[in-house]
Protein backbone atom coordinates (compact mmCIF):
# COMPACT_ATOMS: atom_id res chain seq x y z
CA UNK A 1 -10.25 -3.43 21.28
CA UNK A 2 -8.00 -4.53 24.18
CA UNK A 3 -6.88 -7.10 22.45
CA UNK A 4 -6.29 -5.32 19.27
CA UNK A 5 -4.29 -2.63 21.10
CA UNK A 6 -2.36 -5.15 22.96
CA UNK A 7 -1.29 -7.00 19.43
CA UNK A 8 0.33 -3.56 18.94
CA UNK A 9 2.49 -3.32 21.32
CA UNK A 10 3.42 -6.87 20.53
CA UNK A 11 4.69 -5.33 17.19
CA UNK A 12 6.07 -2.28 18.19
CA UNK A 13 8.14 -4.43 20.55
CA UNK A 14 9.31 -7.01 17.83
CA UNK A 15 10.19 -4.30 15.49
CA UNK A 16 12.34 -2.11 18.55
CA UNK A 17 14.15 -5.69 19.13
CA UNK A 18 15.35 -5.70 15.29
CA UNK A 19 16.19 -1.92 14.53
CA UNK A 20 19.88 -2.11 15.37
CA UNK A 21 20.57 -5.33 13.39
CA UNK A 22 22.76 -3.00 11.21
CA UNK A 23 25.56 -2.03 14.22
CA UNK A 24 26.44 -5.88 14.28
CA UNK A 25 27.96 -6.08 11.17
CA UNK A 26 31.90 -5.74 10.78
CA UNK A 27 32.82 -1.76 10.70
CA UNK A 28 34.89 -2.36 7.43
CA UNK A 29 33.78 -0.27 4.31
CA UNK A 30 34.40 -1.00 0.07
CA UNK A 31 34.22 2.10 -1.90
CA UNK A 32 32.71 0.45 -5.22
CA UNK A 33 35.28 2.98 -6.96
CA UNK A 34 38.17 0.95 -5.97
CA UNK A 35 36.50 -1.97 -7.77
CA UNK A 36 36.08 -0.30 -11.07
CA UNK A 37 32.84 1.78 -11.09
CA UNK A 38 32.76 5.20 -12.87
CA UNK A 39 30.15 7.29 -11.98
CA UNK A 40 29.88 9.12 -15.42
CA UNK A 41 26.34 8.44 -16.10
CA UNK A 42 27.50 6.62 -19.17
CA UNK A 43 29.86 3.38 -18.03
CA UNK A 44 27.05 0.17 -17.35
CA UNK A 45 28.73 -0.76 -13.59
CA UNK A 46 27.41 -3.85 -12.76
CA UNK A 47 30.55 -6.03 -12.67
CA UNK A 48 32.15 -3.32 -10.35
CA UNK A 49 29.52 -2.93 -7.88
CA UNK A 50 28.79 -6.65 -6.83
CA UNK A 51 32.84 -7.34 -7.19
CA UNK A 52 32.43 -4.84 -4.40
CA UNK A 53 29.78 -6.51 -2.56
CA UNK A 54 31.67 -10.21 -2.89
CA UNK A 55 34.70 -8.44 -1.45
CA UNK A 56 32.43 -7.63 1.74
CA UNK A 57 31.17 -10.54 2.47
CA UNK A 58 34.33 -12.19 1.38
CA UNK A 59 35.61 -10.24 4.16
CA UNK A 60 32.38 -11.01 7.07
CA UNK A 61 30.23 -8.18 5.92
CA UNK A 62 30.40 -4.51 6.34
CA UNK A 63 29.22 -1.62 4.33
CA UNK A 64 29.37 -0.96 0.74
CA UNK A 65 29.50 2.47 -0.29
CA UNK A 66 28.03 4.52 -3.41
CA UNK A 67 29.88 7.96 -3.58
CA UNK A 68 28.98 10.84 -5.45
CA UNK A 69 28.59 10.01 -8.70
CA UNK A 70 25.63 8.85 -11.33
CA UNK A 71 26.10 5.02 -11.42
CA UNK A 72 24.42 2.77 -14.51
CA UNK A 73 23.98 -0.83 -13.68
CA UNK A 74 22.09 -3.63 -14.09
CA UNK A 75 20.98 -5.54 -11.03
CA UNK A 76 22.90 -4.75 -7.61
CA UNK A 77 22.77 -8.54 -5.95
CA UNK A 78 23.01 -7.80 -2.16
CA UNK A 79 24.17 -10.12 0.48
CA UNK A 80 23.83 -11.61 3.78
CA UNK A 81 25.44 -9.10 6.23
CA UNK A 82 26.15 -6.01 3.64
CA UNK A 83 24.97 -2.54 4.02
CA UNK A 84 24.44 -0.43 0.79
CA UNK A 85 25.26 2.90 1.90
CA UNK A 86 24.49 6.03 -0.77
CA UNK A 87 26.23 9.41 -0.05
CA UNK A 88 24.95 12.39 -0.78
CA UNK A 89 23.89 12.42 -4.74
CA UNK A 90 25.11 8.92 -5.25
CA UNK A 91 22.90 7.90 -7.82
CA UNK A 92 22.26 4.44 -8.85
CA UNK A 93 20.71 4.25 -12.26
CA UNK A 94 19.19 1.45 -14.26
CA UNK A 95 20.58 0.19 -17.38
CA UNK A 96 18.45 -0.03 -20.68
CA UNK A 97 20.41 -3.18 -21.33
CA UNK A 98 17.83 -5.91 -19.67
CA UNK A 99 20.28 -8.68 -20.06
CA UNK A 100 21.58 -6.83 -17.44
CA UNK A 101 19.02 -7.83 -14.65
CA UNK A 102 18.82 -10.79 -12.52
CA UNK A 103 15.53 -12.26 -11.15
CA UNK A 104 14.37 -13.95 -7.76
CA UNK A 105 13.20 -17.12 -7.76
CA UNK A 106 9.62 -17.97 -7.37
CA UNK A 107 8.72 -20.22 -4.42
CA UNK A 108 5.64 -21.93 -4.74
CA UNK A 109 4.22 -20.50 -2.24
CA UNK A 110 4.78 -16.92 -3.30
CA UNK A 111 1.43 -15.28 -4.48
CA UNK A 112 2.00 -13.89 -7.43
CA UNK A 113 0.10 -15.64 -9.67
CA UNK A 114 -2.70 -15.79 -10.88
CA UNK A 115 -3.24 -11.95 -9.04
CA UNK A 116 -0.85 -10.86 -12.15
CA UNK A 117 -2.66 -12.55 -14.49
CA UNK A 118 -0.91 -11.10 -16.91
CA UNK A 119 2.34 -12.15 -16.55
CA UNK A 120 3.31 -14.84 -18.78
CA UNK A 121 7.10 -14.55 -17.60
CA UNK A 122 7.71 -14.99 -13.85
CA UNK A 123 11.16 -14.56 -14.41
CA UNK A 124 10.63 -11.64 -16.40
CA UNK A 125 8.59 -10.25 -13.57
CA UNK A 126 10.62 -10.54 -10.87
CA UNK A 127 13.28 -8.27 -11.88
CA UNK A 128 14.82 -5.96 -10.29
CA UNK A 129 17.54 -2.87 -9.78
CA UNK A 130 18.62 -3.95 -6.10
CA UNK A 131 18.03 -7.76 -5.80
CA UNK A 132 18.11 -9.38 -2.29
CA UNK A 133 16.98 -13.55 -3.02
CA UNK A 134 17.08 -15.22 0.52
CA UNK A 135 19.39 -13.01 2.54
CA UNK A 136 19.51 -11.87 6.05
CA UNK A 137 20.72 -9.19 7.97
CA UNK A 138 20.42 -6.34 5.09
CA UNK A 139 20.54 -2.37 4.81
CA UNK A 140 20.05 0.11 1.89
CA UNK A 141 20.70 3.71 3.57
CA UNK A 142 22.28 6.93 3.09
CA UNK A 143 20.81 10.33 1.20
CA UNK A 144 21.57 9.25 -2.23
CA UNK A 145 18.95 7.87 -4.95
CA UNK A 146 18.26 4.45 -6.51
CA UNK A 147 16.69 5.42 -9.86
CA UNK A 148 14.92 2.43 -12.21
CA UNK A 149 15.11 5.14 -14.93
CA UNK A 150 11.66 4.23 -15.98
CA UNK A 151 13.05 0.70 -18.67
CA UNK A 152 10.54 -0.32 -20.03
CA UNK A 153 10.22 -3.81 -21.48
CA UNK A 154 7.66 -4.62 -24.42
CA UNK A 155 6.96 -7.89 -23.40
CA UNK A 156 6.53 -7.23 -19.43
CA UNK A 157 3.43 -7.05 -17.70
CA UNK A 158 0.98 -4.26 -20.12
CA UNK A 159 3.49 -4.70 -22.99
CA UNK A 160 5.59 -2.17 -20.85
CA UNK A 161 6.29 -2.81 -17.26
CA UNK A 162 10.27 -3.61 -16.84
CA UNK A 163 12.66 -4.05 -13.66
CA UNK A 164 11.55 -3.45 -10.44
CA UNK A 165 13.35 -0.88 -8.00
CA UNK A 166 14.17 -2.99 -4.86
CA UNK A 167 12.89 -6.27 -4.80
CA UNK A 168 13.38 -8.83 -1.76
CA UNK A 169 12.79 -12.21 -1.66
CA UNK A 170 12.40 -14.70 0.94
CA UNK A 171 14.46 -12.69 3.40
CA UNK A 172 14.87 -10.82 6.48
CA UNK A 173 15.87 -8.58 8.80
CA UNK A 174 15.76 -5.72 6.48
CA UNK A 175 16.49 -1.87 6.78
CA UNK A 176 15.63 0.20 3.92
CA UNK A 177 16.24 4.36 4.98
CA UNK A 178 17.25 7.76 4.18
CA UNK A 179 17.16 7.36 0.22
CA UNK A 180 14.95 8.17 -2.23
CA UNK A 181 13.17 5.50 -4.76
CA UNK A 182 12.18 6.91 -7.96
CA UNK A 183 11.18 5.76 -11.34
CA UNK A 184 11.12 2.04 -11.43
CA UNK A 185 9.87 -0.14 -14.76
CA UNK A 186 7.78 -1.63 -12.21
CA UNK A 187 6.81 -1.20 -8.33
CA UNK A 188 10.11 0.54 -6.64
CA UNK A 189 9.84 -1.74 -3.47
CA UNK A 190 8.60 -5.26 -3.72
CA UNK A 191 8.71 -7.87 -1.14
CA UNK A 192 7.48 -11.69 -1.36
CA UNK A 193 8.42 -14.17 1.45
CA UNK A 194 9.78 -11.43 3.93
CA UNK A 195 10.40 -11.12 7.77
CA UNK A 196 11.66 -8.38 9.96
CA UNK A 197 11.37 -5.29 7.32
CA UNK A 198 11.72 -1.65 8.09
CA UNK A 199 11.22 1.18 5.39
CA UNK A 200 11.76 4.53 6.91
CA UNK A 201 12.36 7.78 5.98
CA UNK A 202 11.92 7.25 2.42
CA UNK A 203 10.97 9.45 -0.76
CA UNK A 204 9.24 7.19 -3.38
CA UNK A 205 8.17 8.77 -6.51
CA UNK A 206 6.94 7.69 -9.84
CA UNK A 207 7.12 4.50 -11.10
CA UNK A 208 4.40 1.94 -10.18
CA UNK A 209 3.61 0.88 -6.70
CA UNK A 210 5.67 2.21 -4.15
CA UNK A 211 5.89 -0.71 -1.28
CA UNK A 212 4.67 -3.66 -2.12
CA UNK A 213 4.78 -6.58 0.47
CA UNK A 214 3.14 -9.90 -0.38
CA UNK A 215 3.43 -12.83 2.59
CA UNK A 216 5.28 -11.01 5.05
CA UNK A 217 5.71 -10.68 8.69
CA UNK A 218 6.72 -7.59 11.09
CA UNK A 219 6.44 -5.09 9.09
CA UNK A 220 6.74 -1.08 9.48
CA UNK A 221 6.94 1.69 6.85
CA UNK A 222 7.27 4.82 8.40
CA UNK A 223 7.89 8.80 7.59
CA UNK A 224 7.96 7.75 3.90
CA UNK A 225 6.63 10.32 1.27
CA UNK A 226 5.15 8.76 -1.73
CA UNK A 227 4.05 10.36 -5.13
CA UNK A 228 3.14 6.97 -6.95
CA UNK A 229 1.59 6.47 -10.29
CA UNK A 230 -0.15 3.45 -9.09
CA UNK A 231 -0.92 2.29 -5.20
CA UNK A 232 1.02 4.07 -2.87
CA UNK A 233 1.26 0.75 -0.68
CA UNK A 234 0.01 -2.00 -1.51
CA UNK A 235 -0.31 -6.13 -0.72
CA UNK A 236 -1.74 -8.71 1.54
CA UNK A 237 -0.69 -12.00 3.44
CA UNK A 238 0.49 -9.76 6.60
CA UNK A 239 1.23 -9.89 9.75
CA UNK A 240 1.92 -7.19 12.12
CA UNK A 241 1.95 -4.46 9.72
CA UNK A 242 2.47 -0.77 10.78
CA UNK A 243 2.01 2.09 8.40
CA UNK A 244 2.98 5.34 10.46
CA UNK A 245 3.58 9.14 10.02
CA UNK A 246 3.35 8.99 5.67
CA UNK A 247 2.43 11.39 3.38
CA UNK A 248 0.53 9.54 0.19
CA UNK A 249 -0.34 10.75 -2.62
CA UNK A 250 -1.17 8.42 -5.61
CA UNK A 251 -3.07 8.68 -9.14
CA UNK A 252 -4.33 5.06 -7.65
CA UNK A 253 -5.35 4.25 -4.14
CA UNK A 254 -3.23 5.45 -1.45
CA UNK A 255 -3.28 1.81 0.71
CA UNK A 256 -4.43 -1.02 -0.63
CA UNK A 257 -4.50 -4.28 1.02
CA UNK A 258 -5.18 -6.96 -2.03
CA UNK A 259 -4.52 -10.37 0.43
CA UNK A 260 -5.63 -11.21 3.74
CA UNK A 261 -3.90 -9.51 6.84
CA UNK A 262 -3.82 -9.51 10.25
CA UNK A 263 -2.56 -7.02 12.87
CA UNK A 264 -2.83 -4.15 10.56
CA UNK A 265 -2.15 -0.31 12.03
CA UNK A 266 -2.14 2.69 9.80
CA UNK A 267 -1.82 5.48 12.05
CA UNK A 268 -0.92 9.20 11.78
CA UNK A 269 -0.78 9.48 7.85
CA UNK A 270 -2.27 12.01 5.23
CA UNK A 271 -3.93 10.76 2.25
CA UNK A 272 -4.27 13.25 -0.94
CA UNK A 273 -5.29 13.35 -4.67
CA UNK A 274 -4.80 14.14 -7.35
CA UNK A 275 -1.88 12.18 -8.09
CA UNK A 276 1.64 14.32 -9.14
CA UNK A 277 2.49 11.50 -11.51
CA UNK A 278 -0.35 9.86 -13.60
CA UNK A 279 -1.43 6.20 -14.06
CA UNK A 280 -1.45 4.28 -17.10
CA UNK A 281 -5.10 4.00 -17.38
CA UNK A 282 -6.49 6.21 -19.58
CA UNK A 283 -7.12 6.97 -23.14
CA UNK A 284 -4.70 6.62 -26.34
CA UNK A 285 -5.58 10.57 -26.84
CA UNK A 286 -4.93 11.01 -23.29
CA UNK A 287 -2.60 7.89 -21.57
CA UNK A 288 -2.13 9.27 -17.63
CA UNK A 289 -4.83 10.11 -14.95
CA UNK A 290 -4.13 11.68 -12.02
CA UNK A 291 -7.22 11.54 -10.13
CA UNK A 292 -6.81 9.78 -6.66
CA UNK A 293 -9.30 6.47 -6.44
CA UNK A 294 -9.68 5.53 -2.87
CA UNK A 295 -7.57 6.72 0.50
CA UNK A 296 -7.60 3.01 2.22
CA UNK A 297 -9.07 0.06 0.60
CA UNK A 298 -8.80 -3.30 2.05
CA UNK A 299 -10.04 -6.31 -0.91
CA UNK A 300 -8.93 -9.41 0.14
CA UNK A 301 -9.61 -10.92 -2.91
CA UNK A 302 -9.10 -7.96 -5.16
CA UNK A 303 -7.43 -9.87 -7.65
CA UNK A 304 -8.62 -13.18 -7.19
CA UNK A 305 -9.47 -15.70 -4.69
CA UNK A 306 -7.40 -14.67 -1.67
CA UNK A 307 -8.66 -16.47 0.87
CA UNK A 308 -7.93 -15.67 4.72
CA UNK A 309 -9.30 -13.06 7.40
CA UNK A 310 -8.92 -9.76 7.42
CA UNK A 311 -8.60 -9.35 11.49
CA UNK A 312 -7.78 -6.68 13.79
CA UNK A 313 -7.87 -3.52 11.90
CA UNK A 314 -7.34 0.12 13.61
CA UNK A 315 -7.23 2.80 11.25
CA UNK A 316 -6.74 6.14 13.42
CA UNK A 317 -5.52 10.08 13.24
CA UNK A 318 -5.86 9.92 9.51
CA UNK A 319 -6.23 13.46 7.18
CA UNK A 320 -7.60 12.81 3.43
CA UNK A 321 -8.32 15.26 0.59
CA UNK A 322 -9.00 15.46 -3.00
CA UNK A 323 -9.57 11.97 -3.43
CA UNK A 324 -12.71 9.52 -5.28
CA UNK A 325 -13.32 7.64 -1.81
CA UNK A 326 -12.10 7.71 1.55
CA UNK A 327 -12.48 4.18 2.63
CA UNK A 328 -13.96 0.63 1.30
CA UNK A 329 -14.21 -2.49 2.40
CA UNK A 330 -15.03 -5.59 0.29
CA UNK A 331 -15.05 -9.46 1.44
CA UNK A 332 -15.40 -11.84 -1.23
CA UNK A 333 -15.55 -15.86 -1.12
CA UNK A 334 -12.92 -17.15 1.68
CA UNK A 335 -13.23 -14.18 3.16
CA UNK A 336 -13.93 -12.86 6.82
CA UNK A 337 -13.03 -10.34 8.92
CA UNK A 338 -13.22 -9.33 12.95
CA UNK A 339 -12.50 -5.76 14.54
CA UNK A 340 -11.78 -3.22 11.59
CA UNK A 341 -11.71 0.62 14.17
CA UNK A 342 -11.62 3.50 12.43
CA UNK A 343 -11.04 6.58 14.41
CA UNK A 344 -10.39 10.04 14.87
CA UNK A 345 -10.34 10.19 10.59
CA UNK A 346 -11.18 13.59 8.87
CA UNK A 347 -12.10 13.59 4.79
CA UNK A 348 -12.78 16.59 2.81
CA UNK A 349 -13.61 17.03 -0.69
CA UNK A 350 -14.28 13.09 -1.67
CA UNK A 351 -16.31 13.37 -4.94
CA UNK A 352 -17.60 9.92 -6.20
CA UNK A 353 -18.53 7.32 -3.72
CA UNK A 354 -19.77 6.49 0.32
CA UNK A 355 -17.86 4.63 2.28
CA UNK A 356 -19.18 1.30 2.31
CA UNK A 357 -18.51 -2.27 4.00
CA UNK A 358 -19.30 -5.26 1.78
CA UNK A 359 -19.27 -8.82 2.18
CA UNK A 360 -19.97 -10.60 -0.63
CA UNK A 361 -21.19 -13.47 -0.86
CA UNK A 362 -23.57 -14.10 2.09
CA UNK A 363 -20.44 -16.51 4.13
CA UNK A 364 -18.29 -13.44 3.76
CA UNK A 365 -19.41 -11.66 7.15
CA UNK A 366 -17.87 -8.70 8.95
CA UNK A 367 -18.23 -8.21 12.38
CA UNK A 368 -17.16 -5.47 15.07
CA UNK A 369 -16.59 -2.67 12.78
CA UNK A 370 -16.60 0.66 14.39
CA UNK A 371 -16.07 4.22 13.32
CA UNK A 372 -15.34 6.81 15.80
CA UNK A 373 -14.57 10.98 15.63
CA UNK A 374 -14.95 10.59 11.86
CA UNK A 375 -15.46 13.14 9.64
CA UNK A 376 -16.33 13.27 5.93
CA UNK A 377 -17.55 15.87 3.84
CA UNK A 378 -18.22 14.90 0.01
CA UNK A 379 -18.28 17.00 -3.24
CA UNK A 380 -20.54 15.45 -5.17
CA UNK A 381 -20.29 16.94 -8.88
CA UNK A 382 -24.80 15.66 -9.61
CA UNK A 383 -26.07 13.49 -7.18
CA UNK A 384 -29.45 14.34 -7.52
CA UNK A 385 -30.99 11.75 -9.41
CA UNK A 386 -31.12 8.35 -7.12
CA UNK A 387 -28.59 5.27 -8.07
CA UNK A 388 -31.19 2.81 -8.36
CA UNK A 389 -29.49 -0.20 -7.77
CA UNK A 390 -25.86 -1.57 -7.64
CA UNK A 391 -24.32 -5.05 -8.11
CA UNK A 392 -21.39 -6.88 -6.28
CA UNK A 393 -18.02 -4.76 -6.45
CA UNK A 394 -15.84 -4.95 -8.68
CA UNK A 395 -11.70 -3.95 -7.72
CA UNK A 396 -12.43 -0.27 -7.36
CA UNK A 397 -15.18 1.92 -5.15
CA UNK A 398 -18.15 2.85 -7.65
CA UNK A 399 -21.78 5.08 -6.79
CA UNK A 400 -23.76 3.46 -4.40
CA UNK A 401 -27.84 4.18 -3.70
CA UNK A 402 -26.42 6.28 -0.51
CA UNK A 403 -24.09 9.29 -0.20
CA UNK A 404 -22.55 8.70 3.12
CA UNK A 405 -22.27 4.99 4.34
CA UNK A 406 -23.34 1.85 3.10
CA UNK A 407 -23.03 -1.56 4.64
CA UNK A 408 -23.69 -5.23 3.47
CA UNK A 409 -23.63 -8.56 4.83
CA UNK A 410 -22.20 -7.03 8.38
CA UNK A 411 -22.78 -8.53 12.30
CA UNK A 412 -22.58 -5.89 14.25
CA UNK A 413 -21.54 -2.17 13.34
CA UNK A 414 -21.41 1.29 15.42
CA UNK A 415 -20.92 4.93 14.99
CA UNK A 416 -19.81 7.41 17.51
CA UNK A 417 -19.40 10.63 16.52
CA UNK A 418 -19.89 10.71 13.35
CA UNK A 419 -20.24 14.40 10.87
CA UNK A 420 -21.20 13.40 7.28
CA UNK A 421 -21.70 16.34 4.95
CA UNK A 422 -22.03 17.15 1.04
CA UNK A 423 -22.20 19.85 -1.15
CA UNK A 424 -24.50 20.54 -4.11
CA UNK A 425 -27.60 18.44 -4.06
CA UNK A 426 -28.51 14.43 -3.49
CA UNK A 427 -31.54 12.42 -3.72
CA UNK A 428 -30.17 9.27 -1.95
CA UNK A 429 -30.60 8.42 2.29
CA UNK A 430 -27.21 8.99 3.92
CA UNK A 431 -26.90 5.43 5.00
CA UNK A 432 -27.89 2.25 3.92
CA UNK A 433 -28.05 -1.14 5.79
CA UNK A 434 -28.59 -4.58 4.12
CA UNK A 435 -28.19 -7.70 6.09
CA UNK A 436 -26.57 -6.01 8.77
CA UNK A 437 -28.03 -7.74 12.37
CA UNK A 438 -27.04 -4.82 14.67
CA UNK A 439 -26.59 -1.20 13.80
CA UNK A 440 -25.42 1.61 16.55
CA UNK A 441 -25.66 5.10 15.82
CA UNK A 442 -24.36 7.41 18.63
CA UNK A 443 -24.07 11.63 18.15
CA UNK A 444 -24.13 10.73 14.41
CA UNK A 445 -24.68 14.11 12.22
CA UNK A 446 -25.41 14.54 8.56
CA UNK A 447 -26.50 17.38 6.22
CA UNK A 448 -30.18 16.10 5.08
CA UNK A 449 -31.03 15.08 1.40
CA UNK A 450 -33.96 15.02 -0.91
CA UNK A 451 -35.20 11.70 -0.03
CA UNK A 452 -38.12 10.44 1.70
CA UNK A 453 -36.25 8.61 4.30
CA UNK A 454 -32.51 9.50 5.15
CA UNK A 455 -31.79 5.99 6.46
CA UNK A 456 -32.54 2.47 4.44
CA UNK A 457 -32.78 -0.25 7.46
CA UNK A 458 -34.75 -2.94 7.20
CA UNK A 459 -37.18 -4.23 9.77
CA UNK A 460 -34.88 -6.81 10.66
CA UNK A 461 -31.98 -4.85 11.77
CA UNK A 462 -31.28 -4.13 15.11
CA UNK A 463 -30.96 -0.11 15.76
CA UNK A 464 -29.53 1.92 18.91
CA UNK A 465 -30.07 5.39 18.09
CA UNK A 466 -28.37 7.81 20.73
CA UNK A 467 -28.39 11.51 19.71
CA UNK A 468 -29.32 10.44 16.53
CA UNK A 469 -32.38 11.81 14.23
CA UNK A 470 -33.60 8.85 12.01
C-alpha cells in the first residue's frame, strides 16, 4: 500500500509539472473570422479555420479563437503550440460531408485492432472533428461546444459509427478544459499513443464513449460530467492514470479498463444508472437501453488477448446507484495483477450481479486485493432459486451462484469492514471462494439468505475470521 500511495504522488507531481504548458506559448490570438469562417450554422468552414491555425503557427503559436457563432466543418487539424480557445456559445459543428474529415495514422503499435474487430477501414475509423496526429504542446479550452452532430457513416464500425469528437494521436502535452463534448459519430475523446494529457472540467454527453485512452502515459481526467451512450471512460495500456472528482452516468459501464494498466487511481467520483442517453444494443422494436451495466470494470483482455498486468489499483471515496454491478474484475490469458484497494465505496440499489474477482485461466492469478469501508446493498428483482453453476466470463458481469462476492483463482484477499445487504429474497451464500489460498474477513456484515451455508470455502482455503459469523 506504501508503495502504491507513493506511485501517486509520483503522478500527481508529473501532472502539477505539465499544467501550465499553455502560458508558454506566444500571447498572439487569430480570430478564425478574419480568415473566412461564418458562423451561420449553414457555411461548411473548414478551409477558414485551419487557414487560421497555419497562420498561428506560421507566426510561433498562440491561440486560435472560436467566437460566438455555430461553426460547420469538417476536421479542425491542430498544431504544435496552438490553443483552440471557444467563447461563450462558440459552437463547432460537424459536417455531414465525410470527405470532409481527415484521419490519424495508425502506428503499428497502436492497439486498435483486432479489439475493433469490426473495423474493416482503419482510416475510416480514425476520424475525427478535432484532429491532433503527432503534436505537442496543445490546448482545446474555453465555454463553448464541439458538437460531432451525431454523422453517421453506413459503412463505419456497426454500419453506423462516423467521426470521432477529439481524437489525438501520438502526442503530448495536452490540455483539454472548460468545453463541452457532445454528440460524436463515434467516442467524443479518443487518444492512442499519448503522453502528458489533462481533461478537466468537461461536459461529455451522448455520442459513444466519452474518453477513450489506449497506450498512454500521465494521465488525469478530472471534474468531468459524462452522460454517455456507451462507456463513460474507457481503455487500457496506462500508466499513471487519475480519474478524480466525476460524475458518470452511462447506458454502458461507467469505467472500463479493456488493456492492461498500471498506476491506476479513481478517486472521489459518483457512478449512476440508468443512462440519460441510450446504447445501441437493443431490439429493432426497441433500438436504445438505458440501463447502467457495471460502475468499474477492469478486463484486461475484454476484447481480446491483451496481455500485461493490471498493478497497483486504489479505488476509494466512490458513491454508485441504479446500476447492474458495482465492480468486476476478470483476468484472462497474459494476464496478472498485484494490489487492486478498494475503499471507503458505498453501492445502493445494484440489481443483477455480486461483485466478483476472476482469473481465468488458472496462470491468471490475483493477489493483494483488499476491500475496505465498503458498502453494497443489492435489489435483486427473484433471486430465490440458486444459480447452479456459471462458466468463464464473458465481456460483461452476469448472475453468479452468490449474491454478494465471489472470487476465483485469487492469492490472497481481505475484507475490513464490509456491510452487504439485499432486498427481496435469495437462496445463494453471500460469498463464494474458489481457488483462493488466503481469505480475511474482518467486521464483515451481511443480511442472511435461504441457504444452508452463507459462505462456499473450500477446505483448502486459508480463513481469518475477525468479527465475522461464518
Amino acid at each position: 500500500m506504501n508503495k502504491l500511495k507513493l506511485s501517486l504522488i509520483v503522478l500527481l507531481a508529473i501532472i502539477s509539472n505539465t499544467i501550465g504548458f499553455a502560458a508558454k506559448v506566444p500571447a498572439k490570438t487569430f480570430n478564425i473570422k478574419d480568415y473566412g469562417a461564418v458562423g451561420d450554422g449553414q457555411k461548411v468552414n473548414t478551409v477558414a479555420i485551419n487557414n487560421a491555425i497555419d497562420a498561428c503557427v506560421k507566426a510561433g503559436g498562440g491561440t486560435v479563437v472560436v467566437p460566438t457563432g455555430n461553426y460547420v466543418t469538417g476536421t479542425v487539424l491542430l498544431k504544435s503550440n496552438v490553443t483552440l480557445y471557444l467563447e461563450y456559445d462558440a459552437n463547432i459543428i460537424g459536417t455531414n460531408d465525410l470527405s470532409q474529415y481527415k484521419s490519424y495514422q495508425l502506428k503499428a503499435e497502436d492497439p486498435v485492432q483486432p479489439i475493433n474487430i469490426t473495423v474493416k477501414d482503419s482510416v475510416a475509423w480514425c476520424r475525427a472533428l478535432v484532429l491532433l496526429d503527432n503534436v505537442h504542446d496543445v490546448a482545446i479550452t474555453g465555454h463553448g461546444t464541439i458538437d460531432g452532430a451525431g454523422v453517421i457513416d453506413k459503412k463505419g464500425e456497426e454500419g453506423r459509427r462516423g467521426p470521432h469528437g477529439i481524437f489525438m494521436g501520438d502526442s503530448k502535452n495536452i490540455t483539454i478544459s472548460g468545453i463541452r463534448m457532445q454528440r460524436a459519430g463515434n467516442y467524443n475523446i479518443v487518444g492512442l499513443g499519448v503522453e502528458n494529457v489533462k481533461c478537466i472540467d468537461l461536459t461529455v454527453a451522448q455520442g459513444s464513449d466519452g474518453i477513450h485512452i489506449r497506450r498512454g502515459k500521465d494521465l488525469l481526467i478530472q471534474n468531468c460530467k459524462f452522460y454517455t451512450s456507451d462507456d463513460a471512460i474507457a481503455g487500457g495500456y496506462w500508466t499513471n492514470m487519475l480519474i478524480t472528482d466525476c460524475l458518470i452516468n452511462s447506458s454502458c459501464n461507467g469505467i472500463r479498463v479493456i488493456l492492461p494498466a498500471t498506476n491506476l487511481e479513481i478517486r472521489n467520483c459518483e457512478i449512476f444508472g440508468p443512462g440519460v442517453f441510450g446504447h445501441h444494443r437493443g431490439t429493432p422494436q426497441n433500438p436504445l437501453v438505458s440501463r447502467t451495466l457495471t460502475g468499474i470494470i477492469l478486463q484486461p483482455g475484454a476484447w481480446g488477448v491483451g496481455a500485461g498486468k493490471l498493478d497497483d489499483v486504489y479505488i476509494h471515496d466512490i458513491r454508485m446507484r441504479d446500476l447492474q454491478t458495482a465492480f468486476s474484475v476478470t483476468l484472462i490469458e497474459g494476464n496478472t495483477s498485484n494490489n487492486i484497494i478498494v475503499e471507503r465505496v458505498k453501492a445502493t440499489g445494484i440489481t443483477r450481479n455480486a461483485v466478483s474477482i476472476e482469473g481465468w485461466p488458472e496462470a491468471s492469478v490475483a493477489q493483494n486485493v483488499k476491500f475496505k469501508d465498503v458498502s453494497i446493498a443489492y435489489q435483486y428483482e427473484d433471486q430465490a432459486k440458486t444459480v447452479a453453476s456459471f462458466q468463464r466470463p464473458g465481456t460483461e458481469s452476469r448472475p453468479l451462484p452468490y449474491w454478494g462476492f465471489y472470487a476465483h483463482n485469487v492469492k490472497n484477499i481481505e475484507f475490513e469492514n464490509v456491510q452487504l445487504d439485499y432486498e427481496g429474497t435469495d437462496a445463494r451464500p453471500v460469498m463464494g471462494f474458489f481457488k483462493v489460498a488466503d481469505v480475511k474477513l474482518k467486521n464483515v456484515k451481511y443480511k442472511k439468505s435461504g441457504s444452508a451455508k452463507q459462505f462456499d470455502i473450500p477446505k483448502e482455503t486459508k480463513v481469518t475470521a475477525d468479527n465475522t459469523e461464518l
